[in-house]
Protein backbone atom coordinates (compact mmCIF):
# COMPACT_ATOMS: atom_id res chain seq x y z
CA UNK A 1 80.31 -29.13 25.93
CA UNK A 2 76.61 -28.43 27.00
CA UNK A 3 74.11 -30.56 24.82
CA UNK A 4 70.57 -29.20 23.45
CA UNK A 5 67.39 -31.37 22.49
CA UNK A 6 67.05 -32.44 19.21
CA UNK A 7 64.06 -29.62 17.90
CA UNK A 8 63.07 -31.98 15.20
CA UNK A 9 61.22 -34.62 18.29
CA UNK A 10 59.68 -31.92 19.55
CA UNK A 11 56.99 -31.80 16.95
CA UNK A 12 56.42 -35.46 16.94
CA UNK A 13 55.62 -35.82 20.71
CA UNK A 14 52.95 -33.35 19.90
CA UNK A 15 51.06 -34.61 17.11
CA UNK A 16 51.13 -37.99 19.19
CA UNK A 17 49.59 -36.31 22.11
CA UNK A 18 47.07 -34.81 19.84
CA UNK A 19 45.93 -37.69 18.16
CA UNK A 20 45.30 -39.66 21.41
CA UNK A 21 43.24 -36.42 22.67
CA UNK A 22 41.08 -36.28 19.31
CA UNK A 23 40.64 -40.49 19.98
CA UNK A 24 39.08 -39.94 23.31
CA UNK A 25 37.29 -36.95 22.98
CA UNK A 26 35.44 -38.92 19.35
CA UNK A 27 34.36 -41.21 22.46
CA UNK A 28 33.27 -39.00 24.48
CA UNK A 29 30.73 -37.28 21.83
CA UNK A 30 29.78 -40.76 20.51
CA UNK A 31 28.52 -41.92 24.28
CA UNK A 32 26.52 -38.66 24.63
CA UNK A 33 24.60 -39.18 21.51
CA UNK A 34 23.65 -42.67 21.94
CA UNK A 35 22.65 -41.67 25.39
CA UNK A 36 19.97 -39.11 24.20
CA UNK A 37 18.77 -41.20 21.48
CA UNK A 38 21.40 -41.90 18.85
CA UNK A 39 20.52 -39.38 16.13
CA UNK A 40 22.70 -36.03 16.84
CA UNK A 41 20.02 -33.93 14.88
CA UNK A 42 17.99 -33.96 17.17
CA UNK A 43 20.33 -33.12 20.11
CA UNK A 44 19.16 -29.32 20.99
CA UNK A 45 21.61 -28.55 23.86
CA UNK A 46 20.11 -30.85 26.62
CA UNK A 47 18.02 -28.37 28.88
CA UNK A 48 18.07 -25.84 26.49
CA UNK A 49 14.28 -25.23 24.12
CA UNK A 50 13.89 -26.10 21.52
CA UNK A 51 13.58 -23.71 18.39
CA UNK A 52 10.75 -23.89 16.30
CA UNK A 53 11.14 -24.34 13.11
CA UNK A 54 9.24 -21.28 11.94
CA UNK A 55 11.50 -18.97 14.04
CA UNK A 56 15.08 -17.96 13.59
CA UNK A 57 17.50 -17.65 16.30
CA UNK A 58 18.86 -14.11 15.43
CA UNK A 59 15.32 -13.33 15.56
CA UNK A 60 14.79 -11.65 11.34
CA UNK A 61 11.57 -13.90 11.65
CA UNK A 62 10.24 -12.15 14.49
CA UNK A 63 11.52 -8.78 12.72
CA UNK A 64 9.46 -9.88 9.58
CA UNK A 65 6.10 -10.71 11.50
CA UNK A 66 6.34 -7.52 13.35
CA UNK A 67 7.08 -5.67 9.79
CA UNK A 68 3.95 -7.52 8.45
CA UNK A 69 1.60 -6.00 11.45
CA UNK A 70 3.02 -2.56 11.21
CA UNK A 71 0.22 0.30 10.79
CA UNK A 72 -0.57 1.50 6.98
CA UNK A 73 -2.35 2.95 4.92
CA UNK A 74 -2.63 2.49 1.11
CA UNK A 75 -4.50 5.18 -1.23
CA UNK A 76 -5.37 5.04 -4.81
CA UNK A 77 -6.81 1.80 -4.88
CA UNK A 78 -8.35 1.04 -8.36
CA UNK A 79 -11.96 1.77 -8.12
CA UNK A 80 -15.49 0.17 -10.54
CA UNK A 81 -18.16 2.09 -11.44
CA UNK A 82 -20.25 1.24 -8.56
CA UNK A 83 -17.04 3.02 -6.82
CA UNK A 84 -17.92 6.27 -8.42
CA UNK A 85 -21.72 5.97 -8.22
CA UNK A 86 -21.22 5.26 -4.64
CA UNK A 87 -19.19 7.95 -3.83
CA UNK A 88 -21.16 10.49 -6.00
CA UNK A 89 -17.63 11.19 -8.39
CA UNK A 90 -18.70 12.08 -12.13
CA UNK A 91 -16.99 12.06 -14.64
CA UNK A 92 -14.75 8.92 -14.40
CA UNK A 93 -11.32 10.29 -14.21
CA UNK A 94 -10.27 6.68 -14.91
CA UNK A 95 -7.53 5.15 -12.87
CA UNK A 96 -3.70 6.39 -13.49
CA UNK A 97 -0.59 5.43 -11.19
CA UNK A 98 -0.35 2.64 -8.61
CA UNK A 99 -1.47 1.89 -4.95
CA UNK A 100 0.49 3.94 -2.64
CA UNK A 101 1.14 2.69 0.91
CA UNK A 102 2.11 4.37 3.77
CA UNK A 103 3.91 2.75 5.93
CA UNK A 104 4.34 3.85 9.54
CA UNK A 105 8.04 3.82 10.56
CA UNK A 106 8.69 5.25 6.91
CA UNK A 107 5.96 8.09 7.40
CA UNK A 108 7.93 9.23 10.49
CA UNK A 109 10.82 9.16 8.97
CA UNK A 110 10.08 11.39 6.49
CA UNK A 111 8.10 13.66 8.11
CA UNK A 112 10.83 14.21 10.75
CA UNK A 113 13.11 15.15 7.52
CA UNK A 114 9.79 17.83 6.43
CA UNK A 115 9.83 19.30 9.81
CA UNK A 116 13.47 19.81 9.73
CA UNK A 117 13.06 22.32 6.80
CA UNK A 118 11.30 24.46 8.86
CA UNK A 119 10.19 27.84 7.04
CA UNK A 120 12.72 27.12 4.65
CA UNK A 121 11.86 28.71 1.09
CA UNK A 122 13.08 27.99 -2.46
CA UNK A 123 13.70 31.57 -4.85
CA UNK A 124 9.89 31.24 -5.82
CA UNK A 125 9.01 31.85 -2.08
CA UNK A 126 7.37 28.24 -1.94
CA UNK A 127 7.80 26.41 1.62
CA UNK A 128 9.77 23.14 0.82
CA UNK A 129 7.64 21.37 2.65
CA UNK A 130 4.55 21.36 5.18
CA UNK A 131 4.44 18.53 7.29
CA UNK A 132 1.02 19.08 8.52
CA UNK A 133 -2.63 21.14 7.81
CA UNK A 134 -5.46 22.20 9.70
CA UNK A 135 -8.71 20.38 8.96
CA UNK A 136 -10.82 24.26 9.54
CA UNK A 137 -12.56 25.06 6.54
CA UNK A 138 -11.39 28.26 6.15
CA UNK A 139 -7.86 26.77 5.66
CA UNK A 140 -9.34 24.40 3.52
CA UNK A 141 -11.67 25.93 0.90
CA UNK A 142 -11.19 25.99 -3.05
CA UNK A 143 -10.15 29.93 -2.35
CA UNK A 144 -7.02 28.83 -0.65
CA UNK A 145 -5.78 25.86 -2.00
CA UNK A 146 -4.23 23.33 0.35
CA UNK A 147 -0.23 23.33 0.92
CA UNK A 148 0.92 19.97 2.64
CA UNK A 149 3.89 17.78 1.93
CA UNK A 150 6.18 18.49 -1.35
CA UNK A 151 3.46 18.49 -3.98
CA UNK A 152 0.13 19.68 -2.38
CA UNK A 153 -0.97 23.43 -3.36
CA UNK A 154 -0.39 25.78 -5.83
CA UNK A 155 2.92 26.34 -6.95
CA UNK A 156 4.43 23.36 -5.69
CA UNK A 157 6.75 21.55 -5.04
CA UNK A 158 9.52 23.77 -4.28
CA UNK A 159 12.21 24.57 -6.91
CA UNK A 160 14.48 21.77 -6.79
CA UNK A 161 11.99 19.21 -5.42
CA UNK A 162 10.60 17.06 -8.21
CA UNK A 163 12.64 14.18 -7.19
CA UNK A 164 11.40 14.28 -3.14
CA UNK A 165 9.67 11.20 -2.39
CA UNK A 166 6.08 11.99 -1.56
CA UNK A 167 5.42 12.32 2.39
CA UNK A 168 2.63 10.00 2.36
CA UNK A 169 -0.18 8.56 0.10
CA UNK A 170 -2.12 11.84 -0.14
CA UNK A 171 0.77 14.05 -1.06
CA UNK A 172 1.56 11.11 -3.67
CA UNK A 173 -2.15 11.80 -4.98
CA UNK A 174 -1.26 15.95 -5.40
CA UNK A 175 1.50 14.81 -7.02
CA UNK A 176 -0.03 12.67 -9.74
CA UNK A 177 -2.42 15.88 -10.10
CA UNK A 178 0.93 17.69 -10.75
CA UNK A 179 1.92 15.16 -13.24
CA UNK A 180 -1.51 15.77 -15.00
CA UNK A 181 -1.92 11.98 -14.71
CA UNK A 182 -5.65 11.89 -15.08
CA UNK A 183 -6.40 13.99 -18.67
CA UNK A 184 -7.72 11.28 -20.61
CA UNK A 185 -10.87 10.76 -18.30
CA UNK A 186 -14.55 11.76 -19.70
CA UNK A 187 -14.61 15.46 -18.37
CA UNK A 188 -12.87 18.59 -18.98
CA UNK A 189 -9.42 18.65 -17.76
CA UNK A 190 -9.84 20.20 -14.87
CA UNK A 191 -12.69 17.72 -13.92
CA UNK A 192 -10.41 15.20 -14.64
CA UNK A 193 -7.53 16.37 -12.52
CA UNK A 194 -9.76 17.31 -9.56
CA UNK A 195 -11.78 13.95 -9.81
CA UNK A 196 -8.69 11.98 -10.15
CA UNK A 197 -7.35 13.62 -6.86
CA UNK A 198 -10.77 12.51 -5.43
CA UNK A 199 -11.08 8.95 -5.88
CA UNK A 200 -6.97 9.08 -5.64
CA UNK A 201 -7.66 9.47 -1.64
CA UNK A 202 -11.47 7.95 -1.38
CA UNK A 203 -10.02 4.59 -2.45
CA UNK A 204 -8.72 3.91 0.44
CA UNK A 205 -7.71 1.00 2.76
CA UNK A 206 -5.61 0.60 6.52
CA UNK A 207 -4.43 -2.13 8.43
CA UNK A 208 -4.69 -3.10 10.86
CA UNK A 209 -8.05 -2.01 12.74
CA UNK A 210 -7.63 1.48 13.96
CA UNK A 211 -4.47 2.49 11.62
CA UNK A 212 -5.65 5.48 10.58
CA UNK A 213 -5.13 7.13 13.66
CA UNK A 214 -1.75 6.89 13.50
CA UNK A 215 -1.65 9.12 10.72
CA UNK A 216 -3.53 11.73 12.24
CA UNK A 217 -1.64 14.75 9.99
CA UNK A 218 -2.23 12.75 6.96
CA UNK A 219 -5.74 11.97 7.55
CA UNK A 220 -5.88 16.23 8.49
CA UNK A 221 -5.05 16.60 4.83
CA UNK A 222 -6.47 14.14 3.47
CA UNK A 223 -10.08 15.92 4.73
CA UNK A 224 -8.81 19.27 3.65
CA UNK A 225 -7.67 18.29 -0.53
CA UNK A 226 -10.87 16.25 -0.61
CA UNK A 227 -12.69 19.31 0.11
CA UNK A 228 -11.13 21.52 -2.61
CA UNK A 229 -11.02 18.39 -5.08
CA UNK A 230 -14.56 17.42 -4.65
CA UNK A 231 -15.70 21.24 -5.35
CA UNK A 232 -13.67 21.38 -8.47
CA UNK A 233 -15.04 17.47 -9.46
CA UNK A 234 -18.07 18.09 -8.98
CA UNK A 235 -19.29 21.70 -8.32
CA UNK A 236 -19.87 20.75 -4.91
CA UNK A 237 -18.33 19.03 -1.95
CA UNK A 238 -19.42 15.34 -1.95
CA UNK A 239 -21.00 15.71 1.71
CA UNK A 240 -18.26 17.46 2.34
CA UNK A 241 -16.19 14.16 3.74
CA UNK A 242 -14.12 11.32 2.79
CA UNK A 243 -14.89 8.03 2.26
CA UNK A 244 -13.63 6.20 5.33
CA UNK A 245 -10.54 4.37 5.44
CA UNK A 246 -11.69 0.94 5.30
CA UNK A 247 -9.88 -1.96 6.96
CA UNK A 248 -8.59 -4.48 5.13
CA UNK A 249 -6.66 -8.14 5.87
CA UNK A 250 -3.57 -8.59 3.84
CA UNK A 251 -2.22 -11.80 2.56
């Protein structure tokens, strides 16, 4: 009769062997410590560099920083009254909304997703949106009021398109004038609304140096409303310009 091994050793030889190998390799890792100092937090792969402790290996810090120094722009800054004397604005539409930034990746985005409407119209024969405007002034005088984005120019925005997220901070400004957000100011209504849309895009700030040219539709448009906002403010065109974006260092 042929005989078999006893199954029930098997597992005992192997634990054995197991134990002996943990033993020795505890020894092992115990030697290499002492040998580069004794304290194992400070062990950072022997030639490998070290990692600072304001970076993170999978690299979100880096991804943060870089986030921190992307291009923007941020309109409807709260403005004083030297604001308004400065920039020649009466009446005082007084400040509605928030700050509205910009910020570059985003704006791309979302102007990628206004160009892919194309000449698409809603029933009202509105455009749902116009992703960029020519500064010339016969495209931008008070006779032909400006379309750009979702919410800038008459009749807009499109049927349907009161939820869009504005394309940037000066189709954010239209649509605060759609909202009628400045009525409470010290002129008539419409000096309020056209003022408002005014200091809206006047009060304005970029970082870092040079941003604004990365908005170069934006700032097209932003040239064009001011000129039909300023005529309606004011009964004239506020030396027919913007106030410049101004630079400014975050926190």
């Amino acid at each position: 009769m042929a005989t078999r091994t006893d199954m029930s050793v098997v597992p005992r030889i192997w634990l054995k062997t197991f134990a002996i190998a943990g033993l020795l390799l505890g020894a092992l890792s115990a030697c290499n410590n002492n040998s580069s100092g004794g304290n194992s937090s400070n062990n950072n792969g022997g030639n490998q560099t070290p990692v600072p402790q304001s970076q993170s290996t999978d690299g979100s810090f880096t991804a943060v920083v870089t986030a921190m120094q992307e291009a923007r722009i941020t309109m409807n800054n709260p403005w004083t009254s030297q604001d308004l004397a400065d920039m020649g604005v009466s009446p005082d539409p007084g400040h509605e909304g928030t700050p509205f930034t910009t910020w570059k990746k985003n704006y791309d985005r979302k102007l990628a997703e206004c160009e892919g409407y194309g000449d698409a119209k809603d029933s009202n024969g509105e455009l749902k949106c116009v992703p960029r405007k020519s500064t010339a002034h016969t495209d931008c005088s008070s006779d032909k009021i400006l379309e750009y984005g979702y919410y800038c120019g008459a009749g807009r925005p499109a049927e349907g398109f009161w939820n869009k997220e504005p394309l940037d901070g000066v189709d954010y400004c239209c649509y605060l004038h759609d909202l009628q957000a400045w009525k409470g100011g010290d002129g008539t209504h419409q000096q309020n609304l056209a003022c408002g849309a005014v200091m809206c895009m006047m009060k304005a700030t970029a970082y870092p140096a040079g941003a604004a040219s990365q908005f170069p539709d934006m700032e097209n448009a932003r040239q064009c409303v001011h000129d039909w906002a300023a005529t309606l403010c004011g009964g004239n065109q506020l030396n027919d310009t913007p106030e410049p974006v101004v630079q400014y260092n975050p926190p």
